[in-house]
Protein backbone atom coordinates (compact mmCIF):
# COMPACT_ATOMS: atom_id res chain seq x y z
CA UNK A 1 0.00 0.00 0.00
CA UNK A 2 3.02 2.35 0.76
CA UNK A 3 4.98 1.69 -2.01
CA UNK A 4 1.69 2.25 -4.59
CA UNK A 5 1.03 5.79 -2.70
CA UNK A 6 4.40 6.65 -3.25
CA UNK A 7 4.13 5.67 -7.24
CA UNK A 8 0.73 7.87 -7.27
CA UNK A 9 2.38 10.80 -5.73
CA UNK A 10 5.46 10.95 -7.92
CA UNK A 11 2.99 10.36 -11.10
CA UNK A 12 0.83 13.23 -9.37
CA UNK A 13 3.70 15.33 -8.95
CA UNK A 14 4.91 14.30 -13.08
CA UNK A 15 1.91 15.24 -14.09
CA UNK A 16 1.56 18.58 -12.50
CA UNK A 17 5.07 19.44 -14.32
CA UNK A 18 3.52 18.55 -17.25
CA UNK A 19 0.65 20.66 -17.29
CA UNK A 20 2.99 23.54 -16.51
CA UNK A 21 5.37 22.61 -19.46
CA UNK A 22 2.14 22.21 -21.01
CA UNK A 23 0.87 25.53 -20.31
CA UNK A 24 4.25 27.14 -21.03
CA UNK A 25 4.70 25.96 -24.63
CA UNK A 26 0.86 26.28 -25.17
CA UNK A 27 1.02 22.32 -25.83
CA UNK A 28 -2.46 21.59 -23.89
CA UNK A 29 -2.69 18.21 -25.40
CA UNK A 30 -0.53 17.24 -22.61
CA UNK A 31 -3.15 17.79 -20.57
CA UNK A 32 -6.03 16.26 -22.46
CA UNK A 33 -3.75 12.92 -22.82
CA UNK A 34 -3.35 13.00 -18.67
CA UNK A 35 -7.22 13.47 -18.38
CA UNK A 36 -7.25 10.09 -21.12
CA UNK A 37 -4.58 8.19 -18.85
CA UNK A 38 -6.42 8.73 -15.75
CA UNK A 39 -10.03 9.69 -15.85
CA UNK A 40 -10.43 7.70 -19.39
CA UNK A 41 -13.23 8.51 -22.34
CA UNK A 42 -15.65 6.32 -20.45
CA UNK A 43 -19.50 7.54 -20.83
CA UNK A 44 -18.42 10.10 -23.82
CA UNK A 45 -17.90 9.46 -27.49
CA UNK A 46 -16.11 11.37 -29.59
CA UNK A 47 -18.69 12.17 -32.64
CA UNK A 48 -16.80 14.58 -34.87
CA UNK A 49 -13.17 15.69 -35.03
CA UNK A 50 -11.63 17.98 -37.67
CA UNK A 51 -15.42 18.64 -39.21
CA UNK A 52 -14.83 22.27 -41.17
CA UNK A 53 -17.44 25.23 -40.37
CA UNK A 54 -15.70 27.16 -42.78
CA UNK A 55 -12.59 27.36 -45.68
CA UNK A 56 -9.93 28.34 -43.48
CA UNK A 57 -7.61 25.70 -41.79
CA UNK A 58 -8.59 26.91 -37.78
CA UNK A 59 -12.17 27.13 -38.97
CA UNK A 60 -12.44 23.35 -37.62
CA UNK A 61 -14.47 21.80 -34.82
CA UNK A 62 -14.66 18.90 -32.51
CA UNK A 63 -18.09 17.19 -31.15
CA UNK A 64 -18.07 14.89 -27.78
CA UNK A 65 -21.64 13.28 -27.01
CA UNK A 66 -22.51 11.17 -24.25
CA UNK A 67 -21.90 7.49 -25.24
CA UNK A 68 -25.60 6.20 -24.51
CA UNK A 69 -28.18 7.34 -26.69
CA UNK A 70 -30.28 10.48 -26.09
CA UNK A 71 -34.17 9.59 -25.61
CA UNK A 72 -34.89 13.30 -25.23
CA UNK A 73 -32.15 16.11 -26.87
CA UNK A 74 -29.84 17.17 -24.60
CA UNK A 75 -28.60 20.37 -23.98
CA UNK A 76 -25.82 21.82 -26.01
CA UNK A 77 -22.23 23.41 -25.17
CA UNK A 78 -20.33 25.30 -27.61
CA UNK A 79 -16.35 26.26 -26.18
CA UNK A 80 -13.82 28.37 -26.79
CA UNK A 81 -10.80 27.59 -25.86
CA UNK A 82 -7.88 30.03 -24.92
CA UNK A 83 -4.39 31.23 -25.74
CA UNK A 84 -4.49 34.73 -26.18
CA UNK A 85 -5.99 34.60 -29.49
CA UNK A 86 -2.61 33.03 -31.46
CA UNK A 87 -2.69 30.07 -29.78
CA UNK A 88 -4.69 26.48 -30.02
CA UNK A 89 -6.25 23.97 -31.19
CA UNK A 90 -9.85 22.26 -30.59
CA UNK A 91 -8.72 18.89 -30.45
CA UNK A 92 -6.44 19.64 -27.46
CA UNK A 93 -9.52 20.54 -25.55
CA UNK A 94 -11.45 17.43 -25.87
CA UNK A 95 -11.03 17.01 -22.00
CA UNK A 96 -13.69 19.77 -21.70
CA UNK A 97 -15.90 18.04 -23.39
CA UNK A 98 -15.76 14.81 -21.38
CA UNK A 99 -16.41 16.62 -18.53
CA UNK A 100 -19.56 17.91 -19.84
CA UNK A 101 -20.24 14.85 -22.09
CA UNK A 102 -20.47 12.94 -18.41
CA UNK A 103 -23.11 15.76 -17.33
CA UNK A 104 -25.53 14.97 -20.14
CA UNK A 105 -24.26 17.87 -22.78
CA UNK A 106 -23.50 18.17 -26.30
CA UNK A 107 -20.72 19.86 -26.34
CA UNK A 108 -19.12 21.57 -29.38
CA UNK A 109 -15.53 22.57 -29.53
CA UNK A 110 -14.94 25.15 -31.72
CA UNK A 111 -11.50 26.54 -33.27
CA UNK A 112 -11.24 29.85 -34.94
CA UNK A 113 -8.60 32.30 -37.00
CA UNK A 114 -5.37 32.98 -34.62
CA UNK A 115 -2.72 36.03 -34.86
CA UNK A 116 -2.00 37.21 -37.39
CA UNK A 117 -4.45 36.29 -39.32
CA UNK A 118 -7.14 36.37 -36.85
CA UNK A 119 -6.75 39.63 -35.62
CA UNK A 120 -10.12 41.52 -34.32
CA UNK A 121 -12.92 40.84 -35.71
CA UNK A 122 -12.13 37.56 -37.17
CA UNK A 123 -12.19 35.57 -33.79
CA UNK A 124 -16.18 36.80 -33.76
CA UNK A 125 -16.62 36.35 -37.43
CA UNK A 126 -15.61 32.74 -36.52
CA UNK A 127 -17.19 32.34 -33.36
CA UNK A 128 -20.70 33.53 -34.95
CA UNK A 129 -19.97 30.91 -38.05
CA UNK A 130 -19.34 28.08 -35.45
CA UNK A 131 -22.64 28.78 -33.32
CA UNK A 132 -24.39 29.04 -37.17
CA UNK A 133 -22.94 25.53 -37.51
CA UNK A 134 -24.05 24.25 -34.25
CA UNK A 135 -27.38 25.37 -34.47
CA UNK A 136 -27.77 24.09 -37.50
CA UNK A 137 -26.01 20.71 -36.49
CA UNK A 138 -26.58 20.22 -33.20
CA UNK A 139 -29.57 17.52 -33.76
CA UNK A 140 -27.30 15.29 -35.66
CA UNK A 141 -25.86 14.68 -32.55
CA UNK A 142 -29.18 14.46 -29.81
CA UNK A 143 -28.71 18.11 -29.30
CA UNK A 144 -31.00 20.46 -28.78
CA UNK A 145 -29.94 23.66 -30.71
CA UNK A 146 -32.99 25.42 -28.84
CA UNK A 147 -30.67 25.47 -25.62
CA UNK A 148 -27.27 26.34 -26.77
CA UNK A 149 -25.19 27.70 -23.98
CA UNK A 150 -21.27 29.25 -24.61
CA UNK A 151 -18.61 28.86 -22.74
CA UNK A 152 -14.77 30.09 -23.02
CA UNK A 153 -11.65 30.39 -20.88
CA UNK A 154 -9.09 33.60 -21.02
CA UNK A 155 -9.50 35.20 -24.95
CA UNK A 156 -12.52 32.43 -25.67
CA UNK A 157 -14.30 33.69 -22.51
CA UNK A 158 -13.68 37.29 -24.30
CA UNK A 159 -14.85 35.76 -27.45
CA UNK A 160 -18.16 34.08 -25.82
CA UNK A 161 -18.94 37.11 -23.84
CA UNK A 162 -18.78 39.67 -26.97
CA UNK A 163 -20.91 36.85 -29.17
CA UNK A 164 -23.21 36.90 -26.36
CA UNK A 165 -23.18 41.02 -25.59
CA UNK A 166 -23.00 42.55 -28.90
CA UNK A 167 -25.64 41.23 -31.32
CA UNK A 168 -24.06 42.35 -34.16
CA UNK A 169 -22.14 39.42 -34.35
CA UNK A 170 -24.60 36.80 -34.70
CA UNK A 171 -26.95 39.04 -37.16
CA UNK A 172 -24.54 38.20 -39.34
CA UNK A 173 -24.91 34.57 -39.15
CA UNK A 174 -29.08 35.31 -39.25
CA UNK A 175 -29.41 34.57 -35.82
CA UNK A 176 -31.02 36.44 -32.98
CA UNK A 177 -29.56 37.33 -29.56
CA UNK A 178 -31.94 34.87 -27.71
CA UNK A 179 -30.38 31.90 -29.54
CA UNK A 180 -28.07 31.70 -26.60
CA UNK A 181 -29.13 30.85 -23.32
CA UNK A 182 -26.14 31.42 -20.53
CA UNK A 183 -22.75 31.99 -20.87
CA UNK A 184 -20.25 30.53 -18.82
CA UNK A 185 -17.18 32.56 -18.68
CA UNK A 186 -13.75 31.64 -17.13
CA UNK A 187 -10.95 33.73 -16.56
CA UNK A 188 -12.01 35.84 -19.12
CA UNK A 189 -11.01 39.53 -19.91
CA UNK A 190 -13.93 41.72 -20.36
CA UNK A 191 -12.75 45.19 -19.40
CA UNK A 192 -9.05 44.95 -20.64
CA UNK A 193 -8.30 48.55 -23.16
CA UNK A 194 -5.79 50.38 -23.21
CA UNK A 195 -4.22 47.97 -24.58
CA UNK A 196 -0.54 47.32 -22.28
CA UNK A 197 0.51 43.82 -23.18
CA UNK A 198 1.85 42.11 -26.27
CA UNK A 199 -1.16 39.51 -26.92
CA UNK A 200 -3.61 42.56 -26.79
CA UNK A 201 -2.09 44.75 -28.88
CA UNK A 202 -1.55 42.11 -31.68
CA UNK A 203 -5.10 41.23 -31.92
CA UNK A 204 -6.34 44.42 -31.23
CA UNK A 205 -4.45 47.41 -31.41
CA UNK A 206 -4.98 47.84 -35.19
CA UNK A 207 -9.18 49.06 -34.06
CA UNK A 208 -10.01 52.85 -34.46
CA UNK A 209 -12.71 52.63 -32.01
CA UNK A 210 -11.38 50.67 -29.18
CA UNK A 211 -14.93 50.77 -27.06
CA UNK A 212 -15.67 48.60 -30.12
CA UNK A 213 -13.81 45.81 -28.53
CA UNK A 214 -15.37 45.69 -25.21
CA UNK A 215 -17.43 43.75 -23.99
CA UNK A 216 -18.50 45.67 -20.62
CA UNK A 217 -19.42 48.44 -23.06
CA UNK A 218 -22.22 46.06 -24.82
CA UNK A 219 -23.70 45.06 -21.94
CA UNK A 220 -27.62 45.49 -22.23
CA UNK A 221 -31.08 44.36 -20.82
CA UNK A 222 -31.91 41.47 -22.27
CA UNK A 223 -28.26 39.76 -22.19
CA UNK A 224 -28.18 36.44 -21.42
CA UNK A 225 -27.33 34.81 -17.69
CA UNK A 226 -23.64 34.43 -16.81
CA UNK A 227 -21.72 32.99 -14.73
CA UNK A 228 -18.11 34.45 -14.97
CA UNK A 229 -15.44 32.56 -12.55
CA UNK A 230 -11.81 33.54 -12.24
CA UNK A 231 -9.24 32.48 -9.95
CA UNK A 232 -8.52 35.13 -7.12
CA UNK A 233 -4.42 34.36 -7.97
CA UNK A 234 -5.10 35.15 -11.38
CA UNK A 235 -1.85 37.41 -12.65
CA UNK A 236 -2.51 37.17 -16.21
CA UNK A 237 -6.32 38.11 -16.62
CA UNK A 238 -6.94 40.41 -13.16
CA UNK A 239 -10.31 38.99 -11.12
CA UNK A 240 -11.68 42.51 -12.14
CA UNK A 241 -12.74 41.78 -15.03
CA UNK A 242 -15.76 39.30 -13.80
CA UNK A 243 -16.50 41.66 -11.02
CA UNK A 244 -16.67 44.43 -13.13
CA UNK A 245 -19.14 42.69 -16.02
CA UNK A 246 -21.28 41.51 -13.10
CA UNK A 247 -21.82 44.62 -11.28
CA UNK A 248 -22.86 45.87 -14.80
CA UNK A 249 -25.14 43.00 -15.79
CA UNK A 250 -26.64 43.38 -12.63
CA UNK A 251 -27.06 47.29 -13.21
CA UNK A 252 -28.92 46.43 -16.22
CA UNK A 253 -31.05 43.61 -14.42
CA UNK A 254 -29.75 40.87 -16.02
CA UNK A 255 -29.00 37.14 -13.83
CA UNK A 256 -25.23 37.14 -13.11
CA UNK A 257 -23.09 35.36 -10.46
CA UNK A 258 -19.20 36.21 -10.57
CA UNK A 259 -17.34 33.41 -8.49
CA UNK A 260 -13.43 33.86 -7.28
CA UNK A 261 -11.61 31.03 -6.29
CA UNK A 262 -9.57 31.35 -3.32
CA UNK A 263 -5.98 29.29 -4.44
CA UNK A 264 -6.38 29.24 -8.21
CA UNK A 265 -4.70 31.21 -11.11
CA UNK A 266 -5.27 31.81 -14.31
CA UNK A 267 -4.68 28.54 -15.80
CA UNK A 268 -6.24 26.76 -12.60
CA UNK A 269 -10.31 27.47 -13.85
CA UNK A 270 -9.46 25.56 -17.34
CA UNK A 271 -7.09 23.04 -15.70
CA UNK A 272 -9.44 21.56 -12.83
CA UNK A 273 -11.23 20.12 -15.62
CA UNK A 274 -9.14 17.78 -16.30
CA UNK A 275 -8.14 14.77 -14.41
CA UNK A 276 -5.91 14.54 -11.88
CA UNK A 277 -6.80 18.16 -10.90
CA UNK A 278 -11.16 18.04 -11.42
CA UNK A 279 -10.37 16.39 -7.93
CA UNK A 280 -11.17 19.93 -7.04
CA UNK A 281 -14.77 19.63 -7.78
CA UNK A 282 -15.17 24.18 -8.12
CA UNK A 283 -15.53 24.79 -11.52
CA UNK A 284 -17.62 21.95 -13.12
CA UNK A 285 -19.70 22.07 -9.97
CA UNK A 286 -20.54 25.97 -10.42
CA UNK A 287 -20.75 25.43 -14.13
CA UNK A 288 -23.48 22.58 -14.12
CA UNK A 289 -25.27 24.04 -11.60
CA UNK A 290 -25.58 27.37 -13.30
CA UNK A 291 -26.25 25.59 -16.73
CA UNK A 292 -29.00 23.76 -14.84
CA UNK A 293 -31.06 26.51 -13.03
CA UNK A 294 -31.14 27.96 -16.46
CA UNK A 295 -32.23 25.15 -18.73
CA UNK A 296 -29.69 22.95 -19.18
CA UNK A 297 -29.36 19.02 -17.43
CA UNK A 298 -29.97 18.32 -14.34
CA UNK A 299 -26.49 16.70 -13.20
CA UNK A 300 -25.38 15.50 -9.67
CA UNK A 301 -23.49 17.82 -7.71
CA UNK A 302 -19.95 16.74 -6.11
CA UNK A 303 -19.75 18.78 -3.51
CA UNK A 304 -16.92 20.21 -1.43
CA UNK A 305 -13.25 19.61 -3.39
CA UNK A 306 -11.33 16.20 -2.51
């Protein structure tokens, strides 16, 4: 018994290097291929991989189900992954949609136009073509593209929450504001101009109207509910930016929640997850019960963190 704690530890210990090499070099499949090796790909089904939602090569999607069939459509999840807009790719995310795969979700991983070439506006163009796509797809698959719900972390949590904010953006794709129903937002940055870093400047700094890029400036009655969580650590996307949308969308009467975590950063919302470190039950907990008071499946509840 001692011996196999000690392998467990030094494998926990491995694996926590690796999803900070990981993390580092922007090489997240290291992490989805620790959440395979432990938690496995039982009760999901990967349904799609590589499908194109448009002609350009990051215009590609992924699609995790649940592996039993759906007697009633399911709710659906479209995310956005991260990496400051220039880095990423769907298929290294496909730990996300176990986790919500398990919960009773289909879940739609989208990828979109990265720096340079996916400078501002092109991450919404692409974000807007993706929900077209899921909409439109979304039965295929048991969904139910009548309760779509977004959800990003870091720039994709900026990318959701403008999608979701500024209607604009889906008009273009013909559909209305209402086609989304809650927006789950993680470590996103939603109040970020001027623009002082590297990442923002390259996908932004090229704007003439800056408010343009927003998204506390879009905020309006008849937003959808969020639920924006950051990490109270977070360095690299400051907490303020979830309080800041909330105590707006609650200005304008709209159903908010903004959650810190006490001991996480800014990779920690995306990276608990993902087996070993979903042991801390936070995030999916908060997410599925926010999805489910507004709509989505009803899914057990873990309870306090391991």
């Amino acid at each position: 018994m001692k011996s196999a704690a000690i392998v467990l530890a030094v494998a926990a210990i491995l694996l926590f290097g690796a999803w900070r090499y990981a993390m580092a070099t922007n090489a997240v499949a290291l992490l989805d291929f620790a959440d395979r090796v432990i938690g496995g790909t039982s009760g999901t089904k990967l349904a799609l991989s590589g499908e194109r939602y448009g002609a350009e090569a990051d215009q590609r999607l992924e699609v995790i189900v649940p592996d039993t069939p759906a007697t009633t459509p399911r709710p659906v999840l479209l995310f956005i992954f991260g990496g400051a807009w220039k880095n990423g790719h769907p298929e290294d995310y496909r730990f996300v949609g176990r986790s919500f795969a398990r919960a009773g979700y289909v879940v739609v991983i989208a990828g979109y136009r990265l720096v340079p070439e996916g400078i501002f506006p092109a991450m919404l163009d692409d974000g807007a073509a993706a929900t077209r796509w899921t909409v439109d797809n979304a039965a295929r698959f048991g969904g139910d593209p009548a309760r779509l719900y977004l959800m990003g972390h870091s720039a994709g949590a900026y990318n959701a929450a403008m999608l979701a904010l500024d209607p604009q953006w889906l008009a273009q794709q013909r559909l209305a504001p209402t086609a989304i129903k809650g927006l789950v937002g993680l470590s996103g940055p939603y109040d970020f101009y001027p623009f002082t870093s590297a990442d923002t400047q390259a996908a932004f700094g090229h704007v003439g109207d800056p408010a343009a890029t927003q998204p506390i400036l879009f905020v309006h009655p008849g937003a959808p509910p969020m639920l924006l969580l950051s990490g109270a650590e977070d360095e690299t996307v400051k907490p303020r930016n979830s309080l800041v949308l909330a105590k707006a969308l609650t200005a304008a009467g709209m159903p908010n929640q903004a959650v810190l975590l006490a001991g996480v950063d800014h990779t920690g919302t995306i990276m608990r997850l993902a087996q070993p470190y979903a042991r801390d039950h936070r995030v999916i907990d908060a997410a599925l019960a926010f999805l489910s008071a507004h709509g989505g499946a009803s899914a057990p509840v873990h309870g306090a963190s391991d």
